[in-house]
C-alpha atoms as a PDB file:
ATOM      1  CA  UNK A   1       0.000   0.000   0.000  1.00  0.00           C
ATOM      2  CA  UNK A   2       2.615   2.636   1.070  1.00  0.00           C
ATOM      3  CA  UNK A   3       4.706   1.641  -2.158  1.00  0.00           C
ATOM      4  CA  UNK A   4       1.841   2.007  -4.352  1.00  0.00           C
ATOM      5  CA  UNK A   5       1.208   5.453  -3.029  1.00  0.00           C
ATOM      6  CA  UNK A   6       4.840   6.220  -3.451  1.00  0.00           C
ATOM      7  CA  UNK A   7       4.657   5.460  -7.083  1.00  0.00           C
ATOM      8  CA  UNK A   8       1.807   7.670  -7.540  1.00  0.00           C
ATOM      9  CA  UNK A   9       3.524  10.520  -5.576  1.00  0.00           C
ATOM     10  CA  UNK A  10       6.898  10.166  -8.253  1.00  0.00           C
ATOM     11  CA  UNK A  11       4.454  10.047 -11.140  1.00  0.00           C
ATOM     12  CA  UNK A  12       2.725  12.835  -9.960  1.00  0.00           C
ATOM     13  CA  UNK A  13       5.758  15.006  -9.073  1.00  0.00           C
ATOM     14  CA  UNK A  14       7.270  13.338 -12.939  1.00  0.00           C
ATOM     15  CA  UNK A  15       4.139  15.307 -14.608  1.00  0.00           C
ATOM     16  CA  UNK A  16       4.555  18.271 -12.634  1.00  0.00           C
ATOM     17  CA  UNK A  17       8.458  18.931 -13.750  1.00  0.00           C
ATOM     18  CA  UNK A  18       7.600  17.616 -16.855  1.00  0.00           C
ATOM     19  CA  UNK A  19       4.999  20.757 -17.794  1.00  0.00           C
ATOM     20  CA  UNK A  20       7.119  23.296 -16.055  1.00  0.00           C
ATOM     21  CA  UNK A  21       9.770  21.956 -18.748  1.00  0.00           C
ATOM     22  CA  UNK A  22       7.018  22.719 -21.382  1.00  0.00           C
ATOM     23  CA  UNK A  23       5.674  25.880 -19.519  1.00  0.00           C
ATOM     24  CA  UNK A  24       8.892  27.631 -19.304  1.00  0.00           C
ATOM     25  CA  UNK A  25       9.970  27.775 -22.891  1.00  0.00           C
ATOM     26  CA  UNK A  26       6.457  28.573 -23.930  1.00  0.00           C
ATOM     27  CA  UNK A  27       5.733  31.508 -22.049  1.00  0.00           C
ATOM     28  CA  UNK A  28       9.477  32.947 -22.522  1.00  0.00           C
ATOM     29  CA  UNK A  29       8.866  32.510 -26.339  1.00  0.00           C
ATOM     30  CA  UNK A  30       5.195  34.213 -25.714  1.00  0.00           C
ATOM     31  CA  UNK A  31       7.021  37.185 -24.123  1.00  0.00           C
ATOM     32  CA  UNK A  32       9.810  37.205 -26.869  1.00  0.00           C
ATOM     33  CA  UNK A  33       7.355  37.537 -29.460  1.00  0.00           C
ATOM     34  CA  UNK A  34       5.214  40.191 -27.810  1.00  0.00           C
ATOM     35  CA  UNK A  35       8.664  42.060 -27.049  1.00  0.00           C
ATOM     36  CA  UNK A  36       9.340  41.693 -31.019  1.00  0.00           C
ATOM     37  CA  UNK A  37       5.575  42.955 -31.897  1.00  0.00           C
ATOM     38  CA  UNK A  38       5.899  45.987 -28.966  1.00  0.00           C
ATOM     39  CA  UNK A  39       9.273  46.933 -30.501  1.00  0.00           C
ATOM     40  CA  UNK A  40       8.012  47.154 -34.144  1.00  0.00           C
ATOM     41  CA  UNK A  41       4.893  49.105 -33.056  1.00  0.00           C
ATOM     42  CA  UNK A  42       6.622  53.010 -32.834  1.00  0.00           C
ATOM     43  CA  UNK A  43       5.618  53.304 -36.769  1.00  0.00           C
ATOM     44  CA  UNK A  44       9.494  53.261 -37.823  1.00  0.00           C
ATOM     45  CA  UNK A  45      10.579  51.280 -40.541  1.00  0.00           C
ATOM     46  CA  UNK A  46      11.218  47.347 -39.703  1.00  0.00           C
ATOM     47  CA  UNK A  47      14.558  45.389 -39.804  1.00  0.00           C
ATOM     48  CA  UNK A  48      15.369  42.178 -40.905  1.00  0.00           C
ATOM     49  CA  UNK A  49      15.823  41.508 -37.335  1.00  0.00           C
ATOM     50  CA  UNK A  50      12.238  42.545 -36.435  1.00  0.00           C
ATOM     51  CA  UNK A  51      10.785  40.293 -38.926  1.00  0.00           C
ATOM     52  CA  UNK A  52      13.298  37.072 -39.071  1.00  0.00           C
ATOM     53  CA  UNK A  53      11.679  35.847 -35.750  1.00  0.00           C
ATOM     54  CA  UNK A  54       8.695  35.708 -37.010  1.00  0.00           C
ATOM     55  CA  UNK A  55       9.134  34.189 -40.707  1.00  0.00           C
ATOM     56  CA  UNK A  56      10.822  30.375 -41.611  1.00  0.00           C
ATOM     57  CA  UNK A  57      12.948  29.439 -43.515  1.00  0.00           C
ATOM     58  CA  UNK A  58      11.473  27.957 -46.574  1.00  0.00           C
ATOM     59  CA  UNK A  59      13.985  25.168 -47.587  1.00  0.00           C
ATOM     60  CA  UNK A  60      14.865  24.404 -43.925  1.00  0.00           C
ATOM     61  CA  UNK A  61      11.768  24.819 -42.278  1.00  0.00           C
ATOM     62  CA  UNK A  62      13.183  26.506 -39.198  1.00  0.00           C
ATOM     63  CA  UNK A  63      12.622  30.010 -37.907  1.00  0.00           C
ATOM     64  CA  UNK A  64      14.686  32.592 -39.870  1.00  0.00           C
ATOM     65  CA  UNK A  65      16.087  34.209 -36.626  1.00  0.00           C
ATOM     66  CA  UNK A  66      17.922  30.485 -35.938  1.00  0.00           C
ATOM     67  CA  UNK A  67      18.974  29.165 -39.695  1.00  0.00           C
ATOM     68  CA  UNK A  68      22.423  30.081 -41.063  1.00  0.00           C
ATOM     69  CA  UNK A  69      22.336  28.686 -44.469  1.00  0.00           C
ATOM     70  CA  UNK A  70      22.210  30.293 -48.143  1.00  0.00           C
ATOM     71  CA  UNK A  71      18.556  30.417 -48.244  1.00  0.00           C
ATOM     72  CA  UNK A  72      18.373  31.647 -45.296  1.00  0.00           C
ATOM     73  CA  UNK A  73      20.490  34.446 -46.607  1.00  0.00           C
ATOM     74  CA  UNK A  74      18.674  35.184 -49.556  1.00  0.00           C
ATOM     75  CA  UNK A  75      15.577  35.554 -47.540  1.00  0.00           C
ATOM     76  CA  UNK A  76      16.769  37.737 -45.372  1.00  0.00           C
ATOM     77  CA  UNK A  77      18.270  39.848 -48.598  1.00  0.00           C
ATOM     78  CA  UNK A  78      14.743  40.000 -49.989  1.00  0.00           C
ATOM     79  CA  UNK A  79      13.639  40.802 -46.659  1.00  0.00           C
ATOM     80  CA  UNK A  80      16.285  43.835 -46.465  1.00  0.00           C
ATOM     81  CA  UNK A  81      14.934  44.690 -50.554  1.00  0.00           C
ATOM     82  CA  UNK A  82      11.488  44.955 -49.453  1.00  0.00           C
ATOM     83  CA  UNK A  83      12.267  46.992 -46.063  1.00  0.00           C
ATOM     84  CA  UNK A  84      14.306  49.387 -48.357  1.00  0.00           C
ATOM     85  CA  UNK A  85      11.688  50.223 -50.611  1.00  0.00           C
ATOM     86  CA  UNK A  86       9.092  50.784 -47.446  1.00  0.00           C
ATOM     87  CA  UNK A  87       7.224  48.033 -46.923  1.00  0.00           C
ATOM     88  CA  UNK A  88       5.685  47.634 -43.692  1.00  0.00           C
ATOM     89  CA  UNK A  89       6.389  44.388 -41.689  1.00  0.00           C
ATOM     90  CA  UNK A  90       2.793  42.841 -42.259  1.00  0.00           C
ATOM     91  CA  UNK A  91       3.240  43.836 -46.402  1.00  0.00           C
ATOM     92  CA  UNK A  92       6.397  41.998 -46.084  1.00  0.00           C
ATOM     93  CA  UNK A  93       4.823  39.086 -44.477  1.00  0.00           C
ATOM     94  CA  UNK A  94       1.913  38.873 -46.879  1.00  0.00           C
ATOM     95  CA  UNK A  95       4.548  39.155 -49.696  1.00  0.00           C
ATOM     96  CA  UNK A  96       6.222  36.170 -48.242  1.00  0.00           C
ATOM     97  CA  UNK A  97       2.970  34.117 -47.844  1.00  0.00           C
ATOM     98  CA  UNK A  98       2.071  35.126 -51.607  1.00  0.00           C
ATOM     99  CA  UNK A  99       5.659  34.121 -52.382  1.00  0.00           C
ATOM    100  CA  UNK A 100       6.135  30.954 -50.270  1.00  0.00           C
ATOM    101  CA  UNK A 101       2.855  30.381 -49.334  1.00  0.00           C
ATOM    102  CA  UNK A 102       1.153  29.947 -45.391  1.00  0.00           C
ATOM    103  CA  UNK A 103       4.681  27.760 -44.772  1.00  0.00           C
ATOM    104  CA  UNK A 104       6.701  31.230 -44.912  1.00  0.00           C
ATOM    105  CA  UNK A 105       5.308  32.385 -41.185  1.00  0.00           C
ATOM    106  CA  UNK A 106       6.012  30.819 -38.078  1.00  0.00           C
ATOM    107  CA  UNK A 107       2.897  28.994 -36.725  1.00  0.00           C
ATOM    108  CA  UNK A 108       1.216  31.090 -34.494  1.00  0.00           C
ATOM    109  CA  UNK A 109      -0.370  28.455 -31.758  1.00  0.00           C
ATOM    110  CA  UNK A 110      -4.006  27.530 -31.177  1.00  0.00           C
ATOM    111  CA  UNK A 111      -5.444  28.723 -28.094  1.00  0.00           C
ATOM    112  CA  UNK A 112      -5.885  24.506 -26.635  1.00  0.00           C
ATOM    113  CA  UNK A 113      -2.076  24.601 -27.766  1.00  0.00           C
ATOM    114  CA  UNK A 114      -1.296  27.598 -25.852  1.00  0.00           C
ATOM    115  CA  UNK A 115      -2.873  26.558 -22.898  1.00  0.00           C
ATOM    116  CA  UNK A 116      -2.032  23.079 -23.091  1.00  0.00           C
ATOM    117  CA  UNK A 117       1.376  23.412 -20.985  1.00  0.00           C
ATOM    118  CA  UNK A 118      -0.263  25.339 -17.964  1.00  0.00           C
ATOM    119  CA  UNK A 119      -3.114  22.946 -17.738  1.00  0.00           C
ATOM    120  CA  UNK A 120      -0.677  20.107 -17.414  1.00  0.00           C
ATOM    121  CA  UNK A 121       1.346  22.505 -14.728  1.00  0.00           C
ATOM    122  CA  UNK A 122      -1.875  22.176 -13.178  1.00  0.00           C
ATOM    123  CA  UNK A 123      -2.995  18.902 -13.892  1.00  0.00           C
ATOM    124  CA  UNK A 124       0.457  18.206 -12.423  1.00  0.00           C
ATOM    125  CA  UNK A 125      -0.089  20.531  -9.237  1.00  0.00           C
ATOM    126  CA  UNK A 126      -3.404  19.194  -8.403  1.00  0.00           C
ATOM    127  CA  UNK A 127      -2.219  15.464  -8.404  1.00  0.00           C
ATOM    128  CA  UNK A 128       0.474  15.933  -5.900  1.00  0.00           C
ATOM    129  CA  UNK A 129      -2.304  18.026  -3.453  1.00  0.00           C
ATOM    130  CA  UNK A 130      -4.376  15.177  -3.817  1.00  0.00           C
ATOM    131  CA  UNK A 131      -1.800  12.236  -3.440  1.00  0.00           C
ATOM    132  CA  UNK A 132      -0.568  14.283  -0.346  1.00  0.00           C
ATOM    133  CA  UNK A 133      -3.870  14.932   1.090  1.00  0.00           C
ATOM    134  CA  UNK A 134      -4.580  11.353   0.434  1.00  0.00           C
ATOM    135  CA  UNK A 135      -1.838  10.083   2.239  1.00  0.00           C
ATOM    136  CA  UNK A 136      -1.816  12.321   5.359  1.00  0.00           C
ATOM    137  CA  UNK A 137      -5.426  10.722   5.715  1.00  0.00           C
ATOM    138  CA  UNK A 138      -3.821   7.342   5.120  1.00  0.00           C
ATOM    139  CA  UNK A 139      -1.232   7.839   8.064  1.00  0.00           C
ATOM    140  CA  UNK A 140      -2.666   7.938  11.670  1.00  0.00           C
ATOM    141  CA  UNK A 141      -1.210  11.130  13.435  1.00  0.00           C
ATOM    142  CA  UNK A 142       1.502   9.432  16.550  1.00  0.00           C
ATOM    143  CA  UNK A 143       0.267  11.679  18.636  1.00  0.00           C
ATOM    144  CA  UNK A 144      -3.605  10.470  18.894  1.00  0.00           C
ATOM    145  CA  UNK A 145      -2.594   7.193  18.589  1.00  0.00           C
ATOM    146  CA  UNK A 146      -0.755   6.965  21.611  1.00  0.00           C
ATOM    147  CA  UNK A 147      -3.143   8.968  23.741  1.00  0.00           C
ATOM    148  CA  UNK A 148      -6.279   6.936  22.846  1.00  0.00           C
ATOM    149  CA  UNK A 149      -6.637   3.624  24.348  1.00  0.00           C
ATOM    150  CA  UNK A 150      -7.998   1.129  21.426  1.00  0.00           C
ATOM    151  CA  UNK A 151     -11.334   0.371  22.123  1.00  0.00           C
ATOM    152  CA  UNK A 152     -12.634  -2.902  23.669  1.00  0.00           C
ATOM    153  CA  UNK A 153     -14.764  -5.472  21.270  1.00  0.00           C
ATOM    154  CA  UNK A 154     -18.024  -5.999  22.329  1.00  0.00           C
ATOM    155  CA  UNK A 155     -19.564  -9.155  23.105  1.00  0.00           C
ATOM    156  CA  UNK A 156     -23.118 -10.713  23.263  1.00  0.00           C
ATOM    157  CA  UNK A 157     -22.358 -11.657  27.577  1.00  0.00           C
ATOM    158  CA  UNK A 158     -25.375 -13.128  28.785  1.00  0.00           C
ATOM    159  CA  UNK A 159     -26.344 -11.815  32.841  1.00  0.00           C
ATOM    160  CA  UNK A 160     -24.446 -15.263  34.455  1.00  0.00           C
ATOM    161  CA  UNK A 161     -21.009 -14.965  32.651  1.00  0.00           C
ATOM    162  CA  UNK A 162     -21.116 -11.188  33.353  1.00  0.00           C
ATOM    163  CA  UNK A 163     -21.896 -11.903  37.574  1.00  0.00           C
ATOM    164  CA  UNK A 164     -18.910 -14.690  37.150  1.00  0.00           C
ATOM    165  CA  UNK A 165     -16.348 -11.868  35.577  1.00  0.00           C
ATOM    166  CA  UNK A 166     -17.102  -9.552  37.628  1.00  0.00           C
ATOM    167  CA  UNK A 167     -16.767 -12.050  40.682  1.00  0.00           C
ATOM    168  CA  UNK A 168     -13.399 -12.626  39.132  1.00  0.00           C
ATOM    169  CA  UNK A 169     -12.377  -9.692  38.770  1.00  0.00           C
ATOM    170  CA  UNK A 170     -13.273  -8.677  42.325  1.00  0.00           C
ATOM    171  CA  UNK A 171     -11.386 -11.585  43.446  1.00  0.00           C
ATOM    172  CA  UNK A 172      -7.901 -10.746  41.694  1.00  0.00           C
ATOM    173  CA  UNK A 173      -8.667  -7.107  43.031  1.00  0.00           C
ATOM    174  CA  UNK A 174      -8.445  -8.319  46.452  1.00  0.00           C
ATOM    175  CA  UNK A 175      -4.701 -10.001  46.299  1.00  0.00           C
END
């Protein structure tokens, strides 16, 4: 019993680590982006830099902030074309799309996919309150024990057997 609620408590606690790992990246990258979108919204012209996060790489199929290669560098010089004749970051993004197609922009996630990482933080969370509420219920508290006397079992005595007992008892009372 106490092993099988051990191995529920390390599963539990697994899950829990295991969607902070997912939570963590998700709402720095969350942040990053917003950061990106809140730097780009003064009006001023955009940069490569402003945009790369936010575009892929279409031969590699990674965002164009993180790939090094030759396409990657062409992109980014058609990028730095369309920024220099005054495109605004969202023409430059519909360019790509009409260019690349819908592969050209970094996925923006679903809501459920959004969400997904903080309701397994939760999910997580709530398991180890329950498996710990669970097993403080499980475990008598030492100090009632000890205090209580256990009770004594009952028993169908008829009226003879309880005179002889207590004739008995009355007897080893008077030693």
């Amino acid at each position: 019993m106490r092993l099988l609620v051990r191995i529920r408590f390390l599963v539990a606690a697994i899950a829990a680590v295991c969607a902070l790992v997912l939570v963590v990246p998700a709402a720095s990258t969350a942040a990053i982006s917003s950061a990106a979108t809140a730097g780009n919204s003064s009006g001023g012209a955009p940069s490569v830099a402003d945009i790369e996060d936010e575009v892929m790489c279409v031969q590699c199929g990674r965002p164009l902030a993180t790939s090094s290669g030759s396409a990657a560098d062409q992109e980014r010089a058609l990028i730095q074309g369309w920024i220099d004749q005054g495109f605004t970051k969202a023409e430059i993004k519909d360019k790509l799309v009409d260019e690349y197609g819908e592969r050209a922009l970094v996925n923006d996630r679903s809501p459920i996919a959004a969400a997904a990482p903080w309701l397994a933080a939760l999910a997580g969370i709530t398991s180890i309150t329950l498996l710990l509420r669970r097993r403080r219920q499980s475990e008598p508290d030492q100090a009632t024990t000890s205090d209580t006397p256990e009770p004594e079992p009952t028993a169908n005595v008829s009226a003879a057997d309880d005179a002889r007992i207590d004739a008995e008892l009355a007897h080893l009372d008077g030693r």
